[in-house]
PDB file of N, CA and C in Angstrom:
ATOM      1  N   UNK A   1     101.509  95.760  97.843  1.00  0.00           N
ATOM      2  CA  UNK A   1     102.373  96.643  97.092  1.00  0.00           C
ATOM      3  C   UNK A   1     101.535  97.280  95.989  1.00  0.00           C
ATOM      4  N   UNK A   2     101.536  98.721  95.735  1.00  0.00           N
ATOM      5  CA  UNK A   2     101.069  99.349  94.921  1.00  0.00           C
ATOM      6  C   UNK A   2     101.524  98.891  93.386  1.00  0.00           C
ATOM      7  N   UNK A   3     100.913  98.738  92.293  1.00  0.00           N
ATOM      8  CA  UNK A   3     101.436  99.378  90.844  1.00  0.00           C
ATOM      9  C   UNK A   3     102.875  99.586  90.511  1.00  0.00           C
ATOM     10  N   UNK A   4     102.946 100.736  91.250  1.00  0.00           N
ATOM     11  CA  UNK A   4     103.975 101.701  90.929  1.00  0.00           C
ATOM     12  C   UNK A   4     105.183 101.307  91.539  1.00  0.00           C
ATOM     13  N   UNK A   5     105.048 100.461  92.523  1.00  0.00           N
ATOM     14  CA  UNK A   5     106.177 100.116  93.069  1.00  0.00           C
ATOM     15  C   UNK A   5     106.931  98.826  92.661  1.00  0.00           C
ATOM     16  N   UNK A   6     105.962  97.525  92.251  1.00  0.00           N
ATOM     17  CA  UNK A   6     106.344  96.655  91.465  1.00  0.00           C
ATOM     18  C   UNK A   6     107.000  96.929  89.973  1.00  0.00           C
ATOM     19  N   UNK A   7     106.357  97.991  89.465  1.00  0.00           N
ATOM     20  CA  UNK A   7     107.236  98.420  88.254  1.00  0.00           C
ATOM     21  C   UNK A   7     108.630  98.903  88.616  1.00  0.00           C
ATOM     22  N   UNK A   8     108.622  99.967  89.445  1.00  0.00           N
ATOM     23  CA  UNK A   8     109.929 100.121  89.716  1.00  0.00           C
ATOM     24  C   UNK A   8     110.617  99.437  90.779  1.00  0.00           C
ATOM     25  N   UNK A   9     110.211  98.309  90.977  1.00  0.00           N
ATOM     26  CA  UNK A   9     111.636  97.494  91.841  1.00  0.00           C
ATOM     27  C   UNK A   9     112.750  97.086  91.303  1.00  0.00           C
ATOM     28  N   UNK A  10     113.100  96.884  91.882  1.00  0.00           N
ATOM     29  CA  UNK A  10     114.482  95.883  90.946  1.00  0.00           C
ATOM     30  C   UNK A  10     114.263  95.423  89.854  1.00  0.00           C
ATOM     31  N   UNK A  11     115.014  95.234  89.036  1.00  0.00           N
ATOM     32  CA  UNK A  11     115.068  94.545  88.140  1.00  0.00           C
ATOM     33  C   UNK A  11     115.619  93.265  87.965  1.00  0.00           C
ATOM     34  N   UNK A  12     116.231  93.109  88.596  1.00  0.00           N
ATOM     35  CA  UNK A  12     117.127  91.438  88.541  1.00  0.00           C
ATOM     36  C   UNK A  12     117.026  90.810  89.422  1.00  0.00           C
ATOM     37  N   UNK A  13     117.290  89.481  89.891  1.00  0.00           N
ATOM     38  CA  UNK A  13     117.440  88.791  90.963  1.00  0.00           C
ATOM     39  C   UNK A  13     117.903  87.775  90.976  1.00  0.00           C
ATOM     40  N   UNK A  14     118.861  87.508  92.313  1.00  0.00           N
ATOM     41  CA  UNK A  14     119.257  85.833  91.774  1.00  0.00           C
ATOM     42  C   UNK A  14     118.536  84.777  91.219  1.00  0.00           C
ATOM     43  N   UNK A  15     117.507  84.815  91.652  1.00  0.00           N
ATOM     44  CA  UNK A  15     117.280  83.685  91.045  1.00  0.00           C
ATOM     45  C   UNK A  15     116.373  84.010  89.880  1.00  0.00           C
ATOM     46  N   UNK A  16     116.434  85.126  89.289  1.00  0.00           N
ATOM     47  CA  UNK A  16     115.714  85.355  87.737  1.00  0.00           C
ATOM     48  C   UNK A  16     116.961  84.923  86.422  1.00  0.00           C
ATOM     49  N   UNK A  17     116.454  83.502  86.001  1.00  0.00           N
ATOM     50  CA  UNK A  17     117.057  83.241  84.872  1.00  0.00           C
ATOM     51  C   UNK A  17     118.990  83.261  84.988  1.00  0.00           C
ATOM     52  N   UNK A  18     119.543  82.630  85.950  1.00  0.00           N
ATOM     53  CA  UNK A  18     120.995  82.647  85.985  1.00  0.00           C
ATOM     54  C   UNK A  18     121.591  81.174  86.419  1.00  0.00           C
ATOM     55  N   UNK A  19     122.772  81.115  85.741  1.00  0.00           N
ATOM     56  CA  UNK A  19     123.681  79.809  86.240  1.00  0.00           C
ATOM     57  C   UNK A  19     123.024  78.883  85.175  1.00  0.00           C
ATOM     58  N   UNK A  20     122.822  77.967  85.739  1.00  0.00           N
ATOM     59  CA  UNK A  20     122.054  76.586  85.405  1.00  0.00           C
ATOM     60  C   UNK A  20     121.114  76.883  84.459  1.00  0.00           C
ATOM     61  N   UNK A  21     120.437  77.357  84.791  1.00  0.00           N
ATOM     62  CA  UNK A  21     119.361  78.179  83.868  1.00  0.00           C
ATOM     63  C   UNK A  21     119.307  78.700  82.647  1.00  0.00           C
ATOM     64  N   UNK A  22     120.735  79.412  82.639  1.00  0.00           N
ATOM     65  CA  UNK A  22     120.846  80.462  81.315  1.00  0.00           C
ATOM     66  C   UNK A  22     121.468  79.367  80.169  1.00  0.00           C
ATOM     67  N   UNK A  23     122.060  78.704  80.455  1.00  0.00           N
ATOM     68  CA  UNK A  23     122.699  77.270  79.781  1.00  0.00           C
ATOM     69  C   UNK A  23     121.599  76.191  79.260  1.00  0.00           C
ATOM     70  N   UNK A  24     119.873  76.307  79.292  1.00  0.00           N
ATOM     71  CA  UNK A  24     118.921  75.797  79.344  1.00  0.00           C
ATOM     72  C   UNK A  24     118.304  76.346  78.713  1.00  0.00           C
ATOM     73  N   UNK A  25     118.957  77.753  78.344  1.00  0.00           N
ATOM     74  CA  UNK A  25     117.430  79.019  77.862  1.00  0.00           C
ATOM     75  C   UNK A  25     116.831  78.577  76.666  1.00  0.00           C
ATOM     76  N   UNK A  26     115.853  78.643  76.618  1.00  0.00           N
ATOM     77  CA  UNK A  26     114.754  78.388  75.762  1.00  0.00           C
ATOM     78  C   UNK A  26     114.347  78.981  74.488  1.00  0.00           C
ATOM     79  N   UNK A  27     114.941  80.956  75.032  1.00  0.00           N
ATOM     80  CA  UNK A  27     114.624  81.347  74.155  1.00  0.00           C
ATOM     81  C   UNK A  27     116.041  82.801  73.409  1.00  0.00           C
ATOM     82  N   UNK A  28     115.775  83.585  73.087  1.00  0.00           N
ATOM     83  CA  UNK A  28     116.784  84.954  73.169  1.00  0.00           C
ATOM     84  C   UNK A  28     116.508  85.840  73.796  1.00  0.00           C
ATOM     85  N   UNK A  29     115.627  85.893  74.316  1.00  0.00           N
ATOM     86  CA  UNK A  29     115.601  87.408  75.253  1.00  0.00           C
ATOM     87  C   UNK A  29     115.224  86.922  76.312  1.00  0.00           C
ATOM     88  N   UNK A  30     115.270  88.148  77.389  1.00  0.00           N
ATOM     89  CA  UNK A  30     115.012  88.050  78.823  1.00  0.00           C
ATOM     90  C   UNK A  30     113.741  87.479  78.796  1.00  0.00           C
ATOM     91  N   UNK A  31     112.312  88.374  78.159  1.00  0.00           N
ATOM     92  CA  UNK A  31     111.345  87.875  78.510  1.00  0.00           C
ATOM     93  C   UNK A  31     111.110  86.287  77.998  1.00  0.00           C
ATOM     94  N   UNK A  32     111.435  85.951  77.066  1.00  0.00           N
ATOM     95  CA  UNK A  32     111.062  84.036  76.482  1.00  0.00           C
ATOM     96  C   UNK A  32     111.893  83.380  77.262  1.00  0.00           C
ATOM     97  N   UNK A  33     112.835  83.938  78.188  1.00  0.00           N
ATOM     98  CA  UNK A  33     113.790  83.021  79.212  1.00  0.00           C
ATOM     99  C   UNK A  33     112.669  83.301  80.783  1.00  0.00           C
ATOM    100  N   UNK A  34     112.116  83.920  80.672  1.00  0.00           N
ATOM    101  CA  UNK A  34     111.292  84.245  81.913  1.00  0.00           C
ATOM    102  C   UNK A  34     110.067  83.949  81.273  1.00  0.00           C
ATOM    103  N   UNK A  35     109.244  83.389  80.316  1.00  0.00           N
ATOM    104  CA  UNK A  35     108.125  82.698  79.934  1.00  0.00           C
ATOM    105  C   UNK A  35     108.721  81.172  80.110  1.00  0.00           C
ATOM    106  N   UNK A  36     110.280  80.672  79.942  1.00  0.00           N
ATOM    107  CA  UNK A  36     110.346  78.930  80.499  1.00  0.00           C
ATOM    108  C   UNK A  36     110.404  79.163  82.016  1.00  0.00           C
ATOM    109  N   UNK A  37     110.989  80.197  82.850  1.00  0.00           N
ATOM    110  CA  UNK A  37     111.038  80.005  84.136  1.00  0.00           C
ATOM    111  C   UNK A  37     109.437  79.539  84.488  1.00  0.00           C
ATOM    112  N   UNK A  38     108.910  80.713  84.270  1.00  0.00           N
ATOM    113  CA  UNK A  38     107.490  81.004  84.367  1.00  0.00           C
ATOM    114  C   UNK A  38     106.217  79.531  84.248  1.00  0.00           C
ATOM    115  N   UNK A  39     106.933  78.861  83.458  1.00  0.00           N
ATOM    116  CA  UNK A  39     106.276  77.211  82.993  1.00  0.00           C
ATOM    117  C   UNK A  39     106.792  76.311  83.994  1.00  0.00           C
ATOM    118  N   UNK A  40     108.043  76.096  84.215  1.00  0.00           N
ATOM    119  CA  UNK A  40     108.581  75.364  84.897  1.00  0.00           C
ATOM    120  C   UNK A  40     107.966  75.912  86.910  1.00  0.00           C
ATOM    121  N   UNK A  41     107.752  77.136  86.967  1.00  0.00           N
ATOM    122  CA  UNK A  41     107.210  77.723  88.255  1.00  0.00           C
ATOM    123  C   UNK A  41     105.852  77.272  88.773  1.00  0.00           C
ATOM    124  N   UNK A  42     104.868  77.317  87.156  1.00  0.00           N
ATOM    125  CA  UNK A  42     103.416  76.927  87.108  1.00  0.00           C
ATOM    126  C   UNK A  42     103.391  75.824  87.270  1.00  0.00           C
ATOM    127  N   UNK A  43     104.537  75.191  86.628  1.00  0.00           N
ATOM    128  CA  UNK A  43     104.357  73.084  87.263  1.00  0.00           C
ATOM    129  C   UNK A  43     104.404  73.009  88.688  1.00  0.00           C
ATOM    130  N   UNK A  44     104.868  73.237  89.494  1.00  0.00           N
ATOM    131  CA  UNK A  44     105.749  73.336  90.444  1.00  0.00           C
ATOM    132  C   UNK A  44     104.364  73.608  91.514  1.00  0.00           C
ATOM    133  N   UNK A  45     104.019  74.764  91.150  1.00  0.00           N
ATOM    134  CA  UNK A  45     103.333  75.808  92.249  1.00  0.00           C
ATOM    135  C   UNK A  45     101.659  74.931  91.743  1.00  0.00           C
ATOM    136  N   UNK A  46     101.507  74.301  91.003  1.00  0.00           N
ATOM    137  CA  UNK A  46     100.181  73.410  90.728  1.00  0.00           C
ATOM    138  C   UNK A  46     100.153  72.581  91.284  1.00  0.00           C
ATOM    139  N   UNK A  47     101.014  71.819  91.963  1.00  0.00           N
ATOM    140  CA  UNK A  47     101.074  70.747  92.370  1.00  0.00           C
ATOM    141  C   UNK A  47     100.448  70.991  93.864  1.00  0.00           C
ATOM    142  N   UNK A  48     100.102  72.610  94.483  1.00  0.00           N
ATOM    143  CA  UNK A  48      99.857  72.881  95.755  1.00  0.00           C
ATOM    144  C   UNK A  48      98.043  73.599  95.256  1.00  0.00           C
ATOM    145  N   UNK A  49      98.209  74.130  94.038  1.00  0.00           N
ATOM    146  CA  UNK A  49      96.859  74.625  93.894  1.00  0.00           C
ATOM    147  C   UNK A  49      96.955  75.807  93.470  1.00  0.00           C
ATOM    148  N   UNK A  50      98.517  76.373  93.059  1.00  0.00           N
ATOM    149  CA  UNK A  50      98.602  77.783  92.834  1.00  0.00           C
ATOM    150  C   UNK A  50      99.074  77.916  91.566  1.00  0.00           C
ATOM    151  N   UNK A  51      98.967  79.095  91.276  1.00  0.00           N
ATOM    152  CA  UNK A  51      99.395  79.377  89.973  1.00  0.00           C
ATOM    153  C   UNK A  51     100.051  81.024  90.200  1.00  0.00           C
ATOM    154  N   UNK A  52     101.262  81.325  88.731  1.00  0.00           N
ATOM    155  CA  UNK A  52     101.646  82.142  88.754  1.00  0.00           C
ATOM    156  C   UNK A  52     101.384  83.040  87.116  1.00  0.00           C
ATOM    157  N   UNK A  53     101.646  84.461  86.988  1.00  0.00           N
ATOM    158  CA  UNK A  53     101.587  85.152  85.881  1.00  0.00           C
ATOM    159  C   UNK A  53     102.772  85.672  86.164  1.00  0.00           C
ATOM    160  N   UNK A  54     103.276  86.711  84.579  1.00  0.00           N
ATOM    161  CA  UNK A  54     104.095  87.330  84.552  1.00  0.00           C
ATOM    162  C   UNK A  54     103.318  88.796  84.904  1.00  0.00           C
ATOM    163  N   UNK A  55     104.096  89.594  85.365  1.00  0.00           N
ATOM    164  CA  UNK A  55     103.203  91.303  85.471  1.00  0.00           C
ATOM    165  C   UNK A  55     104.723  92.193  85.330  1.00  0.00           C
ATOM    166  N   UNK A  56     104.148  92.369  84.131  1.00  0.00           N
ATOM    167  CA  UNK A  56     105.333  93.939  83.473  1.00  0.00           C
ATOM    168  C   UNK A  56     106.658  93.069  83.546  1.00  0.00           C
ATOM    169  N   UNK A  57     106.811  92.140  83.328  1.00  0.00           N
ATOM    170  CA  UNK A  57     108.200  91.670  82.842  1.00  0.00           C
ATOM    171  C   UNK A  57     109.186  91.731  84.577  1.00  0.00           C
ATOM    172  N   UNK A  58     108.122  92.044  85.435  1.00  0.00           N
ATOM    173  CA  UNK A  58     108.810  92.630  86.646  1.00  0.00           C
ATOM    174  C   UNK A  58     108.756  91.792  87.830  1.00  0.00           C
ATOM    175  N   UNK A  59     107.216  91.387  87.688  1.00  0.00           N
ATOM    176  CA  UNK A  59     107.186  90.430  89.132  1.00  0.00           C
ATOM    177  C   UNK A  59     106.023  89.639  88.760  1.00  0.00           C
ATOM    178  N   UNK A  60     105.319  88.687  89.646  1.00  0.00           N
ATOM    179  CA  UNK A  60     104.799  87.816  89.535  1.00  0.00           C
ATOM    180  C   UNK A  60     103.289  87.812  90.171  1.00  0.00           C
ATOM    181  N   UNK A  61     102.256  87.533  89.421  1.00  0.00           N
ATOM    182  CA  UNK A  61     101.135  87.447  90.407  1.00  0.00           C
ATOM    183  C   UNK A  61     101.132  86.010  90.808  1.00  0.00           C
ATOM    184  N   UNK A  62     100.843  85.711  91.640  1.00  0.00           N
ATOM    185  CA  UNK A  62     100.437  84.449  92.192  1.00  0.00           C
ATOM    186  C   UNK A  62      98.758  84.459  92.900  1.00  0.00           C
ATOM    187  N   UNK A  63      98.337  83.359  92.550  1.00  0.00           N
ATOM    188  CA  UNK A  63      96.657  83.275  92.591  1.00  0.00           C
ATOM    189  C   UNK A  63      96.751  81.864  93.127  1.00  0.00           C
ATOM    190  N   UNK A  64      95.863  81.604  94.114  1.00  0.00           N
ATOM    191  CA  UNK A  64      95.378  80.654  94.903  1.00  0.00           C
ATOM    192  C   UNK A  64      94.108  79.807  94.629  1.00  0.00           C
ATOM    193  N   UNK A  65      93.907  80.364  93.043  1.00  0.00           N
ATOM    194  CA  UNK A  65      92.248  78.977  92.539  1.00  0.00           C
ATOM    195  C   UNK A  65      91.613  79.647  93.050  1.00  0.00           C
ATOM    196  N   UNK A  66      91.196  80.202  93.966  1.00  0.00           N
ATOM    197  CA  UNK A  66      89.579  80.938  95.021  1.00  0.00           C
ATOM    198  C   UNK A  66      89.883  82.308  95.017  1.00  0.00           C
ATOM    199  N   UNK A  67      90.126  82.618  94.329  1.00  0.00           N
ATOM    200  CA  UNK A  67      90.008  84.249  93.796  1.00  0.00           C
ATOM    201  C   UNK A  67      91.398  85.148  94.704  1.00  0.00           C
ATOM    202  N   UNK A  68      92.072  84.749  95.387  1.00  0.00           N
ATOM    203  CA  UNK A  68      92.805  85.809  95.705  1.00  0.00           C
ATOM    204  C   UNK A  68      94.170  85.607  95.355  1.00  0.00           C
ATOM    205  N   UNK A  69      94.496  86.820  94.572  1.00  0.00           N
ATOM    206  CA  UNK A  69      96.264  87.042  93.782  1.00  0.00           C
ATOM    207  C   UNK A  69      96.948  87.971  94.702  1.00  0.00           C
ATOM    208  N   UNK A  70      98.054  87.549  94.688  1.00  0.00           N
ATOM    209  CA  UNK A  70      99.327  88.754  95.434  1.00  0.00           C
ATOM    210  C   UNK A  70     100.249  88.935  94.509  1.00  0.00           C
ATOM    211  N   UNK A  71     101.151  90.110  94.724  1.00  0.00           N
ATOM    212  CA  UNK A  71     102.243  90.088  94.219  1.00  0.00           C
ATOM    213  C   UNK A  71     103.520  89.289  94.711  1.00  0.00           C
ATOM    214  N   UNK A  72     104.474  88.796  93.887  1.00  0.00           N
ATOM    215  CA  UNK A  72     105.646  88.485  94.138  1.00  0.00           C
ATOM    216  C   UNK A  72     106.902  88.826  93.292  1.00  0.00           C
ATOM    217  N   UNK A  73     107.357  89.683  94.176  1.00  0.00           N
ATOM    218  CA  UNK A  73     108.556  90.693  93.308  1.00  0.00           C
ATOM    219  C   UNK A  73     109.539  89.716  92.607  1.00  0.00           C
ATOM    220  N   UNK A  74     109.817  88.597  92.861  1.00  0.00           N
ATOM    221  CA  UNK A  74     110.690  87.262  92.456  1.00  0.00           C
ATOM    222  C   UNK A  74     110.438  85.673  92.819  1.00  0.00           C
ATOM    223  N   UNK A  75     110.926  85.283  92.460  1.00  0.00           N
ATOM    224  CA  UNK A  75     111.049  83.535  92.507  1.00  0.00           C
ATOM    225  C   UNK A  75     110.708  83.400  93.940  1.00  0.00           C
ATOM    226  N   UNK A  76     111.751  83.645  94.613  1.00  0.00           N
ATOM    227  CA  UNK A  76     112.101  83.555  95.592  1.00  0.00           C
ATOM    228  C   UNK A  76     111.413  84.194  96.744  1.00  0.00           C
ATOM    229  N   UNK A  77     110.538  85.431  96.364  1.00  0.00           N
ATOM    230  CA  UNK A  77     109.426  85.631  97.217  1.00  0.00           C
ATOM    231  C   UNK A  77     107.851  85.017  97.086  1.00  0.00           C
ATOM    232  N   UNK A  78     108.154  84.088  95.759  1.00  0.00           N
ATOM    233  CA  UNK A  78     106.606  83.222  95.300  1.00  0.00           C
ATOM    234  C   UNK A  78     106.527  82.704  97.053  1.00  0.00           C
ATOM    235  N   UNK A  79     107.360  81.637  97.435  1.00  0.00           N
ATOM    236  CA  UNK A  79     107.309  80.749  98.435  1.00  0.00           C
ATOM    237  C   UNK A  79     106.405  81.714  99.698  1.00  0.00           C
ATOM    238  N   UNK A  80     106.908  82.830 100.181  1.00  0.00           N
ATOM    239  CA  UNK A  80     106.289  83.189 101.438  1.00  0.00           C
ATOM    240  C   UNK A  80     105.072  83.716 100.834  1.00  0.00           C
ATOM    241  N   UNK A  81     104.546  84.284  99.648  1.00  0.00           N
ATOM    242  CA  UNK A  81     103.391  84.620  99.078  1.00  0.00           C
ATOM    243  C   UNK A  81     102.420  83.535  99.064  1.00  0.00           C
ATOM    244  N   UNK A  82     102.867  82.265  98.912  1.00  0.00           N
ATOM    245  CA  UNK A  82     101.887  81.031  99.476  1.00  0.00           C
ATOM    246  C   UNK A  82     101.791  80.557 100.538  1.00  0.00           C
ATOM    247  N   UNK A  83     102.768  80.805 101.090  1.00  0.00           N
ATOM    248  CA  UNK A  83     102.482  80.531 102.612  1.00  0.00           C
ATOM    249  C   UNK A  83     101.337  82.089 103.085  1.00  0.00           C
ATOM    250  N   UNK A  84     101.580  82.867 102.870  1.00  0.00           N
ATOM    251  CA  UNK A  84     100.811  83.517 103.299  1.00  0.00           C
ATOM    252  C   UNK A  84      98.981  83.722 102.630  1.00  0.00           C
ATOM    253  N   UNK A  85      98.819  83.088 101.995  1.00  0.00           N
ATOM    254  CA  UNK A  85      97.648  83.214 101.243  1.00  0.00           C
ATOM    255  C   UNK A  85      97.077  81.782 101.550  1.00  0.00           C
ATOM    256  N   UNK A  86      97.954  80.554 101.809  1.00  0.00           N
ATOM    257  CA  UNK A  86      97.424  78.896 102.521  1.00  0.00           C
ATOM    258  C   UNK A  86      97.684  79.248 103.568  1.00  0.00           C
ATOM    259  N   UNK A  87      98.031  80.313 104.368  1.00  0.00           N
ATOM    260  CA  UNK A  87      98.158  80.015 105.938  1.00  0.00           C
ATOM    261  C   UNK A  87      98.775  78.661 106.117  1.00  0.00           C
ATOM    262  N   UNK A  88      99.673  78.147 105.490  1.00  0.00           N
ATOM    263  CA  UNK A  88     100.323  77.157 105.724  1.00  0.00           C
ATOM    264  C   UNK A  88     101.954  77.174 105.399  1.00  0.00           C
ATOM    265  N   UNK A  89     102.548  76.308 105.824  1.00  0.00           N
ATOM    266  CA  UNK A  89     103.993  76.071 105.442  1.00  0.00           C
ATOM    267  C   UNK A  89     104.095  75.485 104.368  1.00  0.00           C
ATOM    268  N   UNK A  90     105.094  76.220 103.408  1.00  0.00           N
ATOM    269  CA  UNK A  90     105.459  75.547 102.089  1.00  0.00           C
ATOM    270  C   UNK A  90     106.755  75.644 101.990  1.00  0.00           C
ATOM    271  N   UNK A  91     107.672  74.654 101.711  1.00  0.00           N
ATOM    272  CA  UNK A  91     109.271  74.536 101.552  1.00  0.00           C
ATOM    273  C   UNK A  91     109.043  74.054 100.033  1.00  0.00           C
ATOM    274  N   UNK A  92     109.675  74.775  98.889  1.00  0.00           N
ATOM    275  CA  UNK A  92     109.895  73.997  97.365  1.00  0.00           C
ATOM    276  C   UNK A  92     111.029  73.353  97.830  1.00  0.00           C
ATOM    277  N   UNK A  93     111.765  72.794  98.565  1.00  0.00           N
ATOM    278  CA  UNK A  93     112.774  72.312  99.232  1.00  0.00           C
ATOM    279  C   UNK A  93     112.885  71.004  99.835  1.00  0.00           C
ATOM    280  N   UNK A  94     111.367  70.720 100.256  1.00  0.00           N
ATOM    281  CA  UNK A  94     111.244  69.427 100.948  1.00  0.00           C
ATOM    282  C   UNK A  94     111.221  68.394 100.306  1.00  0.00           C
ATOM    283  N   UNK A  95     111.837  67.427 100.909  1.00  0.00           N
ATOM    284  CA  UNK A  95     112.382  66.055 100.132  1.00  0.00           C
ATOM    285  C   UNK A  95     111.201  65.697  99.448  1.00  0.00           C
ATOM    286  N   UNK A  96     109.581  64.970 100.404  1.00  0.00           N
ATOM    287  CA  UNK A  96     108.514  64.470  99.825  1.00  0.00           C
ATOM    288  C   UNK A  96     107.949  65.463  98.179  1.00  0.00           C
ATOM    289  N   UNK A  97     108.239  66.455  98.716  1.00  0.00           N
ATOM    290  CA  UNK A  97     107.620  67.449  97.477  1.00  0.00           C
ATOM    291  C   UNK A  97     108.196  67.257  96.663  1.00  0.00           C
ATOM    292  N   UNK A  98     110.011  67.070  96.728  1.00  0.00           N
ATOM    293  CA  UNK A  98     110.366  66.594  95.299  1.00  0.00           C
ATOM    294  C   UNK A  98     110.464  65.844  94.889  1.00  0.00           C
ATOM    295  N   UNK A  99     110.373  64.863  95.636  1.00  0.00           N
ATOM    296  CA  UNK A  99     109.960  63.277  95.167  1.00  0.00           C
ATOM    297  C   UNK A  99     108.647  63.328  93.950  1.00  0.00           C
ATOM    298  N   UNK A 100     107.583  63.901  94.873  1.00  0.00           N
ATOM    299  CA  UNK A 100     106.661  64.147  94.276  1.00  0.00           C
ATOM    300  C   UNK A 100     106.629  64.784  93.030  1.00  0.00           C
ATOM    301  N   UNK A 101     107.275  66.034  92.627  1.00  0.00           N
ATOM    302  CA  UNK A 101     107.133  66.315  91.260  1.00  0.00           C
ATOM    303  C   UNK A 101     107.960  66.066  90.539  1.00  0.00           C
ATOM    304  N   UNK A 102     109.256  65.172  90.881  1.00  0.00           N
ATOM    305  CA  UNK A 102     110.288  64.311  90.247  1.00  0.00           C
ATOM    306  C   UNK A 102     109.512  63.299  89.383  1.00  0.00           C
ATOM    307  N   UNK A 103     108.366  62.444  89.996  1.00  0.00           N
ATOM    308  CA  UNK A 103     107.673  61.508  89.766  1.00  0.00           C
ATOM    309  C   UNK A 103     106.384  62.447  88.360  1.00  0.00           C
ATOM    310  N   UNK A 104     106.399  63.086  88.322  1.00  0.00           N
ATOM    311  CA  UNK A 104     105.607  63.686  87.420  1.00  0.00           C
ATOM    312  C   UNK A 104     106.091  64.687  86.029  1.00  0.00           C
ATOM    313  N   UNK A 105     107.258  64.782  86.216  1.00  0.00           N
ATOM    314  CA  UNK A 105     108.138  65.173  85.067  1.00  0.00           C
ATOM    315  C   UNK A 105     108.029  64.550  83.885  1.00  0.00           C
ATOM    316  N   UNK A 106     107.739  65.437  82.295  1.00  0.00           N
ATOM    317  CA  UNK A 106     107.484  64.668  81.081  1.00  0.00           C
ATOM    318  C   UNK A 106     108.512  64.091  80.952  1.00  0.00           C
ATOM    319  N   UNK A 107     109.745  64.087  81.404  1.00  0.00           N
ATOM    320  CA  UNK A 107     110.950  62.925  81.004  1.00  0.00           C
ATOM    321  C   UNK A 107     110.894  61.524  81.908  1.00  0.00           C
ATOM    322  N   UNK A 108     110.523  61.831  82.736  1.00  0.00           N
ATOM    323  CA  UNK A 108     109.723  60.203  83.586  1.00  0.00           C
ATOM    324  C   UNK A 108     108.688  59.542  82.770  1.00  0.00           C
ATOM    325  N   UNK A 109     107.974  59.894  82.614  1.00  0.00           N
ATOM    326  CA  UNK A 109     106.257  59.984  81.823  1.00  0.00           C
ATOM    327  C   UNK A 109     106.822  58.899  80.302  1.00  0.00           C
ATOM    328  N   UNK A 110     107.818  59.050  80.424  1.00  0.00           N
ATOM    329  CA  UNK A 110     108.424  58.387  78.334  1.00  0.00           C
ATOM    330  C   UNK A 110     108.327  57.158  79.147  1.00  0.00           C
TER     331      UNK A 110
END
């Protein structure tokens, strides 16, 4: 995806900052509520080797440690953006995985 097109996509999405979430917010505005998503995403997506940025308040880079970033217009398109960059299957969904970062949460850790 070009620049120009990530700026002008959508703007909202289900799963940007709603429900559960907004009752949690961290901060007052959109963007400091999308800098805790954004933390809570980077825990998450580390646990495989990836990492995410914010880009223009709009969408997401995601980077794989070995030099290559994609875009991801939302949350919810992070997942196939790692599958496609590990050539592998990734579910944030699967039981072991959340076992796994259940077990690593700073409220376990006390």
């Amino acid at each position: 995806m070009c620049g120009l097109c990530g700026v002008l996509g959508p703007e909202t999405h289900w799963s940007d900052t709603s429900g559960e979430f907004v009752r949690l917010r961290k901060g007052k505005t959109r963007l400091s509520d999308r800098s805790y998503q954004l933390q809570i995403l980077n825990f998450i997506l580390s646990q495989n080797g990836f990492s995410a940025s914010d880009w223009q308040g709009a969408s997401y880079l995601v980077s794989n440690g070995k030099g290559s970033t994609e875009i991801a217009s939302h949350v919810s398109a992070v997942w196939s953006v790692i599958e496609n960059m590990g050539k592998q299957s990734f579910d944030p969904l699967n039981k072991d995985f959340l076992n796994k970062i259940s077990l690593l949460t700073p409220e376990k850790q006390k």
